[in-house]
PDB file of N, CA and C in Angstrom:
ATOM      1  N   UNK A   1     -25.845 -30.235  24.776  1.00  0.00           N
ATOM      2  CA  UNK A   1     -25.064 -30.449  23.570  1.00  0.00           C
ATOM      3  C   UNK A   1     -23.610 -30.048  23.854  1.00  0.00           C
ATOM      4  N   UNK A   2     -22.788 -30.787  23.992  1.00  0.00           N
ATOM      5  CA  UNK A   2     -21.043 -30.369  23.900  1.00  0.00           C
ATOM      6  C   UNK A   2     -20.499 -29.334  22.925  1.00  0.00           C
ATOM      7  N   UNK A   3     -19.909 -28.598  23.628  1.00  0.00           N
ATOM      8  CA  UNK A   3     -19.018 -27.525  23.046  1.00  0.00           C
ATOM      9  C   UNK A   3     -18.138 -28.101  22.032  1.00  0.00           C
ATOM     10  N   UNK A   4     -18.128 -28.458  20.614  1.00  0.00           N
ATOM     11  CA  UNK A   4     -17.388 -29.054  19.783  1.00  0.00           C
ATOM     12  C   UNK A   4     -16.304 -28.047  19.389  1.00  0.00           C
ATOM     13  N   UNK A   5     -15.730 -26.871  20.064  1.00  0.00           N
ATOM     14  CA  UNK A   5     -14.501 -26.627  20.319  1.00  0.00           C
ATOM     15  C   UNK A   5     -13.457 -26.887  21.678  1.00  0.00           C
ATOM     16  N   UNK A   6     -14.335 -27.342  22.410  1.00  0.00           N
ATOM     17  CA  UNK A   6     -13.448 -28.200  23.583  1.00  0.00           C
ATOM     18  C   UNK A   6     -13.434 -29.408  23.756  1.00  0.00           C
ATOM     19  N   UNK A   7     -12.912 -29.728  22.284  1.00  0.00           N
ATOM     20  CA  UNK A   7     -12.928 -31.719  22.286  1.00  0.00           C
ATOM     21  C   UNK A   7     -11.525 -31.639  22.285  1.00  0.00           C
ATOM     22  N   UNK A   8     -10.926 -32.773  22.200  1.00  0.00           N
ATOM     23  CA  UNK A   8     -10.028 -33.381  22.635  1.00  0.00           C
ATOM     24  C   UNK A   8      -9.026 -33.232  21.675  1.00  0.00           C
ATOM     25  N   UNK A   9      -9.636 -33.442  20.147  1.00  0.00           N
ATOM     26  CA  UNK A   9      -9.263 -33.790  19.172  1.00  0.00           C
ATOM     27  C   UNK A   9      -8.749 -32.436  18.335  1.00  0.00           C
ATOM     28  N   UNK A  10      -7.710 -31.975  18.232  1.00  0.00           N
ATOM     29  CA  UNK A  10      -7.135 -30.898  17.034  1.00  0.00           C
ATOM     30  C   UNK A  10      -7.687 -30.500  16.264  1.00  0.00           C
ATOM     31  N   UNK A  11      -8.138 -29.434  15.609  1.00  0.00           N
ATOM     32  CA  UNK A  11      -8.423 -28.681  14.286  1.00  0.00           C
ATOM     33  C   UNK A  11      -7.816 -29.206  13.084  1.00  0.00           C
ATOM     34  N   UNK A  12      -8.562 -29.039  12.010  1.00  0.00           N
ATOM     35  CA  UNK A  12      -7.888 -29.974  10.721  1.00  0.00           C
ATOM     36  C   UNK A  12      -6.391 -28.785  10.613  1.00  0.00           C
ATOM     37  N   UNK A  13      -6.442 -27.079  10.448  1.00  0.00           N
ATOM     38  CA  UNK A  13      -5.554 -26.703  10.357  1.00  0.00           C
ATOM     39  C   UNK A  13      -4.258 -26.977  11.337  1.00  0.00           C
ATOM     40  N   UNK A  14      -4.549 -27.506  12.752  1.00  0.00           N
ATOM     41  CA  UNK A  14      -3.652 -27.837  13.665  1.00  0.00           C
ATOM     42  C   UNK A  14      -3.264 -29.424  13.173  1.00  0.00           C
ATOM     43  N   UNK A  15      -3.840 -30.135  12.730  1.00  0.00           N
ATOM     44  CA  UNK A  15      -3.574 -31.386  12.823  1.00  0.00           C
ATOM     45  C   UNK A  15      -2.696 -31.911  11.553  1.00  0.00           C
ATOM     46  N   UNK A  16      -2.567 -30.524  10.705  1.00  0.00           N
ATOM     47  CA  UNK A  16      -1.783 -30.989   9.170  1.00  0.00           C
ATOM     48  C   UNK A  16      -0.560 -30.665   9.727  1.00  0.00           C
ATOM     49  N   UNK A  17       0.855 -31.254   8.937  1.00  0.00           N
ATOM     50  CA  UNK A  17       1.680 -31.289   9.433  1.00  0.00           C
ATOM     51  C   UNK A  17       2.574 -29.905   8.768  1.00  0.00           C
ATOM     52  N   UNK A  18       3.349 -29.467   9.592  1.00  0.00           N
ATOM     53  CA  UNK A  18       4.283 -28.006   9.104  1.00  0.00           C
ATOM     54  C   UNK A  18       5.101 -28.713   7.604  1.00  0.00           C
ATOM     55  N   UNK A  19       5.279 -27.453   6.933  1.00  0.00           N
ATOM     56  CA  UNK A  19       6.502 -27.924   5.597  1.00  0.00           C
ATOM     57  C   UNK A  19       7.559 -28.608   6.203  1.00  0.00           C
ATOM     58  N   UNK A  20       8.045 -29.681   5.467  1.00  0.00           N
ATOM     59  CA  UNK A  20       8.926 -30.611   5.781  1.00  0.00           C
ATOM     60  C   UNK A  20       9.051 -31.655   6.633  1.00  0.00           C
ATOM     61  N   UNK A  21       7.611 -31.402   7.012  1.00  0.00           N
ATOM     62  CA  UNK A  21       7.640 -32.861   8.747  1.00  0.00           C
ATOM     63  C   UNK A  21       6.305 -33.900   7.574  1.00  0.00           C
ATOM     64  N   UNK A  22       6.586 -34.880   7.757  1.00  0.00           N
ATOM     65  CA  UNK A  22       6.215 -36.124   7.290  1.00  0.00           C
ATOM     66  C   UNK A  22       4.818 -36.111   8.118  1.00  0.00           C
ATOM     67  N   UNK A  23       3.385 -36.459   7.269  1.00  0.00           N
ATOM     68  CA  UNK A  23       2.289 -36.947   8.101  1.00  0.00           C
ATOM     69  C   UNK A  23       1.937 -37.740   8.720  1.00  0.00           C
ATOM     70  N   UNK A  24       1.208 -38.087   9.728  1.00  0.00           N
ATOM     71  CA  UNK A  24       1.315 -39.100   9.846  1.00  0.00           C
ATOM     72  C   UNK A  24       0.259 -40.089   9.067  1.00  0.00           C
ATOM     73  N   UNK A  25       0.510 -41.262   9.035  1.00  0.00           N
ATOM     74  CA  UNK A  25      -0.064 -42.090   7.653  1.00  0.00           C
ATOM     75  C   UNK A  25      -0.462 -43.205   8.432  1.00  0.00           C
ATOM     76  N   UNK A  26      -1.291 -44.134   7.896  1.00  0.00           N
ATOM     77  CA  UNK A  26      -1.730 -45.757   8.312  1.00  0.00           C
ATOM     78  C   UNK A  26      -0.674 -46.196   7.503  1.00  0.00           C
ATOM     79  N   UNK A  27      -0.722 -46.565   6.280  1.00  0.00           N
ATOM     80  CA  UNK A  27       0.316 -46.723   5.015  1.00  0.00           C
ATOM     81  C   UNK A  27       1.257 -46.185   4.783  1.00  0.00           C
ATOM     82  N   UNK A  28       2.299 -46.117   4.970  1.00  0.00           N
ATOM     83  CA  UNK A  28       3.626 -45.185   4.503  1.00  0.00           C
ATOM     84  C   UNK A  28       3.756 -45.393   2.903  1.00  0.00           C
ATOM     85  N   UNK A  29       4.002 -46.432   2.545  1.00  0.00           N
ATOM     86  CA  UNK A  29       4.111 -46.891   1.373  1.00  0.00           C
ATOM     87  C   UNK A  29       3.043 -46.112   0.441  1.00  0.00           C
ATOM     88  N   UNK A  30       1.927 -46.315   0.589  1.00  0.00           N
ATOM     89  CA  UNK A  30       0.906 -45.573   0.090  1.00  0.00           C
ATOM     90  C   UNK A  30       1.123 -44.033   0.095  1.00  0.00           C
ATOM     91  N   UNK A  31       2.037 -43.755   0.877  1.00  0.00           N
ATOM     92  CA  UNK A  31       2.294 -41.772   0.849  1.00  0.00           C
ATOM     93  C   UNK A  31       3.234 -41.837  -0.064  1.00  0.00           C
ATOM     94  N   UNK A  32       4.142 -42.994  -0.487  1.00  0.00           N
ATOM     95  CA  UNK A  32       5.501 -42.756  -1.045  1.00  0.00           C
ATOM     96  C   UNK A  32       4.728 -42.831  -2.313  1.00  0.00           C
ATOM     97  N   UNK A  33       3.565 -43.671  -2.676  1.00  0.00           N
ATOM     98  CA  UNK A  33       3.816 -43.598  -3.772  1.00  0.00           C
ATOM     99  C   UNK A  33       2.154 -42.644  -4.813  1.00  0.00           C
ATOM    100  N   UNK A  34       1.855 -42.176  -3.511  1.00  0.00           N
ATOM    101  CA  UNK A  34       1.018 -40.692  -3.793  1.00  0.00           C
ATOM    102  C   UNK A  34       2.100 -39.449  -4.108  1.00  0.00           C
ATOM    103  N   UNK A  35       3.020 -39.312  -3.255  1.00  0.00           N
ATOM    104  CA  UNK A  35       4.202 -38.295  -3.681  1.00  0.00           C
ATOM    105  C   UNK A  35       4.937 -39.115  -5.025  1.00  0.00           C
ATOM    106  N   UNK A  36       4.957 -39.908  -4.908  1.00  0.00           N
ATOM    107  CA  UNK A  36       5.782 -40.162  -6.707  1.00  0.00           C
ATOM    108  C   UNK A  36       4.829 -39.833  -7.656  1.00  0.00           C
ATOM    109  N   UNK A  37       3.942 -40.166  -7.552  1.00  0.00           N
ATOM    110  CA  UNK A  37       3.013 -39.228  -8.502  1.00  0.00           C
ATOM    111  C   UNK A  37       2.473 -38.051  -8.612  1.00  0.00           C
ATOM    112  N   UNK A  38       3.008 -37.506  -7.618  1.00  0.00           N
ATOM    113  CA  UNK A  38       3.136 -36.003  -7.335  1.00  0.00           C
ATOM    114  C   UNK A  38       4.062 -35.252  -8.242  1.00  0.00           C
ATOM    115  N   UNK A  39       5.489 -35.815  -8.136  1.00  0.00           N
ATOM    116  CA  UNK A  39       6.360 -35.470  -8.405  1.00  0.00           C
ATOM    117  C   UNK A  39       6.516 -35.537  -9.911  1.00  0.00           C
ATOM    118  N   UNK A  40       5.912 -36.549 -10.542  1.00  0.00           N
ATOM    119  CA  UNK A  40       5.900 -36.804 -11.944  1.00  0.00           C
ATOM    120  C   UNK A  40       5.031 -36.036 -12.668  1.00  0.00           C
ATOM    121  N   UNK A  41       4.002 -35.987 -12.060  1.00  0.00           N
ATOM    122  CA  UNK A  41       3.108 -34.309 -12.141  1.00  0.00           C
ATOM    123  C   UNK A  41       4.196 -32.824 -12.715  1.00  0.00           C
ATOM    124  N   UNK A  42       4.677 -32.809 -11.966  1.00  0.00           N
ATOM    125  CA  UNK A  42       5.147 -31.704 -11.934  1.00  0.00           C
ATOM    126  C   UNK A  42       6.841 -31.670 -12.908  1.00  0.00           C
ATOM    127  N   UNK A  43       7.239 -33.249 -13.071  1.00  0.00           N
ATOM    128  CA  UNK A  43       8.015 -33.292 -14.243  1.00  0.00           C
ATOM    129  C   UNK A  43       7.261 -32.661 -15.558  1.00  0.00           C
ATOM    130  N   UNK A  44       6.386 -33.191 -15.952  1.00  0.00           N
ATOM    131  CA  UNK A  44       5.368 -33.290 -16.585  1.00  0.00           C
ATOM    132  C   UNK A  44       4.716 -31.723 -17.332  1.00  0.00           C
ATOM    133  N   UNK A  45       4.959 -31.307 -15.923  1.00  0.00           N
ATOM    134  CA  UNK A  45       4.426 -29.562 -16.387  1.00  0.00           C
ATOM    135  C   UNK A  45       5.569 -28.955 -16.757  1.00  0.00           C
ATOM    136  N   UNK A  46       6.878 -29.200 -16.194  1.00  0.00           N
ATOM    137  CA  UNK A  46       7.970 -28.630 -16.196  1.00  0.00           C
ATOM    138  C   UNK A  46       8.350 -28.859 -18.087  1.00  0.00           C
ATOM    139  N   UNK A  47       8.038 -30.709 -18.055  1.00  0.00           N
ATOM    140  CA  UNK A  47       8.528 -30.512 -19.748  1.00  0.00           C
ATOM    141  C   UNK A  47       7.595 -30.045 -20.913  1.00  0.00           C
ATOM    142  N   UNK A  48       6.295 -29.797 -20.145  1.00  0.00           N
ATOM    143  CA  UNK A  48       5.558 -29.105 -21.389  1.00  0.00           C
ATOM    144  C   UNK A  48       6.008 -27.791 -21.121  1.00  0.00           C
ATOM    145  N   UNK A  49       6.525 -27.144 -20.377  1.00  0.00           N
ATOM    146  CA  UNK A  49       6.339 -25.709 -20.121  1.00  0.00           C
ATOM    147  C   UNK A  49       7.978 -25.204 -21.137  1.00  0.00           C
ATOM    148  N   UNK A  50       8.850 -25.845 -20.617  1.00  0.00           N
ATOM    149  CA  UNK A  50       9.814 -26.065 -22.007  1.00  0.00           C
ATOM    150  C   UNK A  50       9.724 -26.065 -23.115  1.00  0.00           C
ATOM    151  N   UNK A  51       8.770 -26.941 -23.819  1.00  0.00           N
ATOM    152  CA  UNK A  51       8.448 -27.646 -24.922  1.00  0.00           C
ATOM    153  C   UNK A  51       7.890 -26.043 -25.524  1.00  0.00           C
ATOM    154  N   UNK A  52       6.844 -25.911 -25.078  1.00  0.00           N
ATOM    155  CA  UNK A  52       6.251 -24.339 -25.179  1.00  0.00           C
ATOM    156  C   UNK A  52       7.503 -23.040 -25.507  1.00  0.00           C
ATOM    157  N   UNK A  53       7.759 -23.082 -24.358  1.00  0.00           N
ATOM    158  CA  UNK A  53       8.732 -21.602 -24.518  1.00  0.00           C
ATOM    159  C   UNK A  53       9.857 -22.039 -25.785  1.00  0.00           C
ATOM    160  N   UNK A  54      10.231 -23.276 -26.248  1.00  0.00           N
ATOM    161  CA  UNK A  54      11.112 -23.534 -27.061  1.00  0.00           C
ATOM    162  C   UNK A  54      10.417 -23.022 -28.295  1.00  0.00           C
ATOM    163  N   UNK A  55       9.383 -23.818 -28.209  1.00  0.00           N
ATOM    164  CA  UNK A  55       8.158 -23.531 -29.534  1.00  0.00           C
ATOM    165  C   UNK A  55       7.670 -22.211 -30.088  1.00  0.00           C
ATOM    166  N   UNK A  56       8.277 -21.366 -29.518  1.00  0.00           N
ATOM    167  CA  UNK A  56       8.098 -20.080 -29.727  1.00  0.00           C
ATOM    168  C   UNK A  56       9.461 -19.066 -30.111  1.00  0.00           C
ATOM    169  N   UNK A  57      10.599 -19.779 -30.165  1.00  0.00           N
ATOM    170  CA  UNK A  57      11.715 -19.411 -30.517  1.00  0.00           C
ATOM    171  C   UNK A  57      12.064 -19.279 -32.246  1.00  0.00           C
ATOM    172  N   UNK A  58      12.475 -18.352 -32.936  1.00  0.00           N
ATOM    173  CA  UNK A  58      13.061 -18.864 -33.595  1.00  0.00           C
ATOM    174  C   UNK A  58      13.880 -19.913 -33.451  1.00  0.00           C
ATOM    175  N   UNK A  59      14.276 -20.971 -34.921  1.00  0.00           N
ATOM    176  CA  UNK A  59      14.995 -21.693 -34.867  1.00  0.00           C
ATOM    177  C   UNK A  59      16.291 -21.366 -35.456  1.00  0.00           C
TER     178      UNK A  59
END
């Protein structure tokens, strides 16, 4: 039976890419537009999280 730590092939933690380096992809397009919906995510939390802390102000 092969030693399935002396394959060839990288560790999933070795094989993800560092902050700021781009993955590599089959689809690029398909990453651009998984991160745009990433990003709108997180508009999203940002304006409820506003909406909230306002909501709790006197007016």
């Amino acid at each position: 039976m092969p030693d399935l730590e002396s394959q060839d092939e990288p560790a999933m933690e070795q094989a993800s890419p560092s902050q700021g380096e781009r993955p590599i992809v089959l689809d690029p397009r398909q990453l651009n537009r998984i991160e745009s919906v990433h990003r709108g995510f997180l508009y999203q939390h940002l304006y409820v999280a506003n909406c909230l802390l306002r909501a709790g102000r006197p007016a």
